[in-house]
Protein backbone atom coordinates (compact mmCIF):
# COMPACT_ATOMS: atom_id res chain seq x y z
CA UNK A 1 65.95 -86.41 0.21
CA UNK A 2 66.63 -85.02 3.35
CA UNK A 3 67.08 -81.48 2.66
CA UNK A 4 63.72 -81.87 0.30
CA UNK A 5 61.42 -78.56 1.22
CA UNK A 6 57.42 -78.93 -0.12
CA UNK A 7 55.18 -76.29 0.20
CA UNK A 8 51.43 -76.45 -0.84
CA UNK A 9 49.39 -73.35 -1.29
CA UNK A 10 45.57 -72.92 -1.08
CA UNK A 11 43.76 -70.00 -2.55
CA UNK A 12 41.18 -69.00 -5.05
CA UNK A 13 41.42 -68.54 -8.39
CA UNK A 14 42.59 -64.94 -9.28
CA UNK A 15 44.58 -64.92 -5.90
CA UNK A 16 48.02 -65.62 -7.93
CA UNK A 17 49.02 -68.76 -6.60
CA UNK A 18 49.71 -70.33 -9.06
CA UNK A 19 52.09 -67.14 -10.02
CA UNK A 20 53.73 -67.31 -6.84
CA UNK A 21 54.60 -70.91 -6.87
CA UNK A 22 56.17 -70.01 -10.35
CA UNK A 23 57.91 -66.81 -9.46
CA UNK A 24 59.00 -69.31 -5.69
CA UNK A 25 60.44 -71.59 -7.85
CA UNK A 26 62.55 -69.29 -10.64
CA UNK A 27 63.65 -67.69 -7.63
CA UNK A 28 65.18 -70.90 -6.24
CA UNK A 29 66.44 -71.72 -9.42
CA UNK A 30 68.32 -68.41 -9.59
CA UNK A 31 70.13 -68.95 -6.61
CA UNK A 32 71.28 -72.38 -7.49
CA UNK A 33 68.31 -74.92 -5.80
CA UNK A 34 66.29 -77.84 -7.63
CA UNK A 35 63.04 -76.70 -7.85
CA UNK A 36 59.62 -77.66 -8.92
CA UNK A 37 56.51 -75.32 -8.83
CA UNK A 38 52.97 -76.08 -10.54
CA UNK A 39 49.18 -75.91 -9.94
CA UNK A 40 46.75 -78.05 -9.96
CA UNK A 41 42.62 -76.14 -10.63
CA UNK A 42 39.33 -78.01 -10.26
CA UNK A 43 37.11 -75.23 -11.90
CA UNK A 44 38.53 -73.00 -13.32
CA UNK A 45 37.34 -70.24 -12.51
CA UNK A 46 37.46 -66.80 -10.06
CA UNK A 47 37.22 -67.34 -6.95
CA UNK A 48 37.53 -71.49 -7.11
CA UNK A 49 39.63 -73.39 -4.82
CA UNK A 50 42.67 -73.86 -6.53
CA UNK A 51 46.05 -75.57 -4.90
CA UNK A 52 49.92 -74.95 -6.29
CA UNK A 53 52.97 -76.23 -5.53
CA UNK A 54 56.65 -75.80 -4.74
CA UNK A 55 59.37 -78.49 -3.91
CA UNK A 56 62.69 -76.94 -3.30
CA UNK A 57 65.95 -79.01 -2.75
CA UNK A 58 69.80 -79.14 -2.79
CA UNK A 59 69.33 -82.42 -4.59
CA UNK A 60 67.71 -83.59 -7.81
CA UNK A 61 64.00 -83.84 -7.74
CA UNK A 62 62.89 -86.84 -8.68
CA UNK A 63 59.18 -86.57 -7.41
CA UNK A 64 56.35 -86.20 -9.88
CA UNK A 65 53.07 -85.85 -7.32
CA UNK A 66 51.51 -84.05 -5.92
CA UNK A 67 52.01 -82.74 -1.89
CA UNK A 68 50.47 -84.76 0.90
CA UNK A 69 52.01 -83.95 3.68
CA UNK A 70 53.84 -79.91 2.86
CA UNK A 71 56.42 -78.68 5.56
CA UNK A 72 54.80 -75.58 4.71
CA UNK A 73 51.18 -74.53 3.79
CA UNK A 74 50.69 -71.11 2.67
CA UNK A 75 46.61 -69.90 2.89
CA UNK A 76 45.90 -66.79 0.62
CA UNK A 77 42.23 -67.03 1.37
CA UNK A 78 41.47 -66.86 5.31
CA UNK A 79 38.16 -68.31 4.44
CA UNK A 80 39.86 -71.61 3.58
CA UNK A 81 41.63 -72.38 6.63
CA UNK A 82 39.00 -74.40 8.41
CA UNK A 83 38.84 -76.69 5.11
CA UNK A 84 39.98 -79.96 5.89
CA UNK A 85 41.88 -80.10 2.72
CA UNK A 86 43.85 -77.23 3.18
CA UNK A 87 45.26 -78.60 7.29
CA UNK A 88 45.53 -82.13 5.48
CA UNK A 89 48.47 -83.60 6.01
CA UNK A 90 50.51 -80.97 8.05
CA UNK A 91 53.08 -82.75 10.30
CA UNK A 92 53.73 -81.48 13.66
CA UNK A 93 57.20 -79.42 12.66
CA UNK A 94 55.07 -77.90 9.48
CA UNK A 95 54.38 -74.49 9.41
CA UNK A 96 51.09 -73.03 8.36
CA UNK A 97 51.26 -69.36 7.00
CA UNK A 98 47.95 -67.70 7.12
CA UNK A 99 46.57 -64.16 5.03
CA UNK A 100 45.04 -62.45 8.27
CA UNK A 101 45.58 -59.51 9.75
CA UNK A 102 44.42 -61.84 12.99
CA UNK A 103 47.30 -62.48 15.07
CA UNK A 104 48.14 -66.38 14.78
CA UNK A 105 46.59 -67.28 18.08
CA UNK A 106 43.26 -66.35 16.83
CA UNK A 107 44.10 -68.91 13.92
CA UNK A 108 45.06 -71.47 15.99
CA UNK A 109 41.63 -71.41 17.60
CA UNK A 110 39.81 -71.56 14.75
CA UNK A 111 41.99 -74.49 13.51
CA UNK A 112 41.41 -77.11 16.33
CA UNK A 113 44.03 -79.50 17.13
CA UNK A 114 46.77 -78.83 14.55
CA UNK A 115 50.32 -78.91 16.41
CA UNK A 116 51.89 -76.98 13.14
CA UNK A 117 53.52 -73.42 14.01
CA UNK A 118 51.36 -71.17 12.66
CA UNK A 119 51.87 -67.62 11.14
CA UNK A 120 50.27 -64.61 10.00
CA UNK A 121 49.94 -61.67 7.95
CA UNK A 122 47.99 -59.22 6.90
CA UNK A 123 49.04 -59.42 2.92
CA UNK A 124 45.13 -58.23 1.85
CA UNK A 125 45.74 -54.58 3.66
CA UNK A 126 49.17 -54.58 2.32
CA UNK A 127 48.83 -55.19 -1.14
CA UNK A 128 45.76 -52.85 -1.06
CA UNK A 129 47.69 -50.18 0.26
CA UNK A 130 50.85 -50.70 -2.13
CA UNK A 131 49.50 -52.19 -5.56
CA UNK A 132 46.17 -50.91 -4.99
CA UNK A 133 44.33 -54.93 -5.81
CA UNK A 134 43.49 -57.33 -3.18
CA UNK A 135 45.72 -59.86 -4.68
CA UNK A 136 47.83 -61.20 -1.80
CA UNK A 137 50.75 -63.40 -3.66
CA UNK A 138 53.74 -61.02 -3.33
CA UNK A 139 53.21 -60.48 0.45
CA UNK A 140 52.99 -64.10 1.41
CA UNK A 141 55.68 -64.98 -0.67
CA UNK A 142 58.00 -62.33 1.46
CA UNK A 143 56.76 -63.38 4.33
CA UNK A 144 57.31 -67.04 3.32
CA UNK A 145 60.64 -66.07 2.66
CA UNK A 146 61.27 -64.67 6.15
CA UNK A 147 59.71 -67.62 8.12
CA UNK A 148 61.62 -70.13 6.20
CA UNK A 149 65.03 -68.24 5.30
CA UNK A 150 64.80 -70.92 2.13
CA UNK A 151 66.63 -68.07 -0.06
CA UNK A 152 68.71 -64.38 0.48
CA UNK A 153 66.48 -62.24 0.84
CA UNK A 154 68.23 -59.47 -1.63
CA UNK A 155 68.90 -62.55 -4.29
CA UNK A 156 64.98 -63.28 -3.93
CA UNK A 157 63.86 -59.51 -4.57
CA UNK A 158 66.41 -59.99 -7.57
CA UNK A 159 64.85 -62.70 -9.07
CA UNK A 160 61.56 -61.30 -8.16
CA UNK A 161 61.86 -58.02 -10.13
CA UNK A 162 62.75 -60.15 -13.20
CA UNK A 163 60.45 -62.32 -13.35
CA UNK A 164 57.90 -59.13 -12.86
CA UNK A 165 59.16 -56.91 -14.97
CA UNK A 166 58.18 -59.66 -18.04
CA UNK A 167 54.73 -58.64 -17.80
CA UNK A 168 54.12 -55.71 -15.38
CA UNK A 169 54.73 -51.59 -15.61
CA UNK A 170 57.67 -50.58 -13.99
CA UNK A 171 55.21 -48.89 -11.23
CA UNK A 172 53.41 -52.46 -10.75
CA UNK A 173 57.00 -54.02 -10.45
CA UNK A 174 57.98 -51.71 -8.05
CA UNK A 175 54.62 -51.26 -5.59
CA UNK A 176 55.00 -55.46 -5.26
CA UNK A 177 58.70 -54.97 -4.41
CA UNK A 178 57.37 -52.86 -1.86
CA UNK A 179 54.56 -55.21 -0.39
CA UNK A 180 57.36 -57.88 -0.56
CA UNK A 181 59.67 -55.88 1.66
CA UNK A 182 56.24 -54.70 4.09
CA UNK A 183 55.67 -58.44 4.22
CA UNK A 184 58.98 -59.40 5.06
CA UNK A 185 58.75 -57.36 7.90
CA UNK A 186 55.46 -57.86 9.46
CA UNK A 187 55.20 -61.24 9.41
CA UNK A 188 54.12 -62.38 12.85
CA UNK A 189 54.94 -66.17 14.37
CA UNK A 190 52.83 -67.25 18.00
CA UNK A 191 56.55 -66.38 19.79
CA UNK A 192 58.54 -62.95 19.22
CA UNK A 193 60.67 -63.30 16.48
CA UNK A 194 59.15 -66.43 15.23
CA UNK A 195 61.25 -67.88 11.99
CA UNK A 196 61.50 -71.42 11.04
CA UNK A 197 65.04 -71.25 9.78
């Protein structure tokens, strides 16, 4: 499977991860891709290390594992990038994308000898400022959408919207549109204009 895309995401429980991976992989669904997105806890509970998962393909999925070795690893918790678990597995084109409003050299110094591109934003401040919760999903996934160009942007925020608007306030809906769109934006790569696509 060539075209096969996995992505592995690290965060804590109450981050929404595991939403994100679900809301990732409806939204590839929507515009026509294989996808596959679950989570896997060990204690479940707040603030636990938790891991979920996308695969996203032009082909038929017919994986059933979990991710060792992600193109793409999203952290939603800066305080878990030094874990080994979390830089396990990376190959040298992955892509690590980072929740830190530290620029991604900083990152990279923390992180040792990993040759993955890495990326940051600052999706804490953002969703702060525009839902008002430190709950970082909704940035990362816009700015995972920018770095990896994986889906249309305005089909994404489409699919998005839908899937929020099943359980949220049309005011919630539409303050995590806007961190999507901040995120999209402000994403930052090591080089100017950084993208993966």
């Amino acid at each position: 499977m060539q075209n096969l895309v996995e992505i592995r995401w690290h965060a804590r429980g109450g981050q929404g991860a595991k939403t994100a991976s679900t809301i990732m992989a409806e939204a590839a669904s929507e515009a026509g891709k294989y996808v596959q997105g679950f989570p896997e806890y060990g204690p479940e509970r707040m603030g636990a290390p938790i891991r979920a998962y996308n695969r996203i393909s032009d082909e038929l999925i017919t994986l059933h594992c979990n991710i060792e070795k992600p193109n793409i690893v999203v952290v939603l918790d800066p305080t878990l990038v030094k874990n080994p678990d979390v830089l396990s597995g990376i190959p040298d084109e992955g892509v690590l994308l980072v929740n830190s409003p530290q620029p991604p050299s900083c990152i990279r110094a923390q992180i040792g000898d990993v040759n993955a591109r890495i990326f940051t934003l600052d999706a804490s401040g953002i969703a702060v400022e525009t839902i008002g919760r430190d709950i970082p999903n909704t940035p990362m996934m816009g700015a995972l959408v920018r770095i990896s160009g994986l889906l249309p942007f305005d089909s994404f925020m489409e699919a998005v919207k839908a899937q929020l608007e099943k359980k949220f306030t049309e005011d919630m809906v539409t303050n995590n549109l806007k961190a999507i769109e901040r995120a999209y934006q402000e994403v930052s790569g090591e080089d100017e204009g950084d993208t993966i696509q």
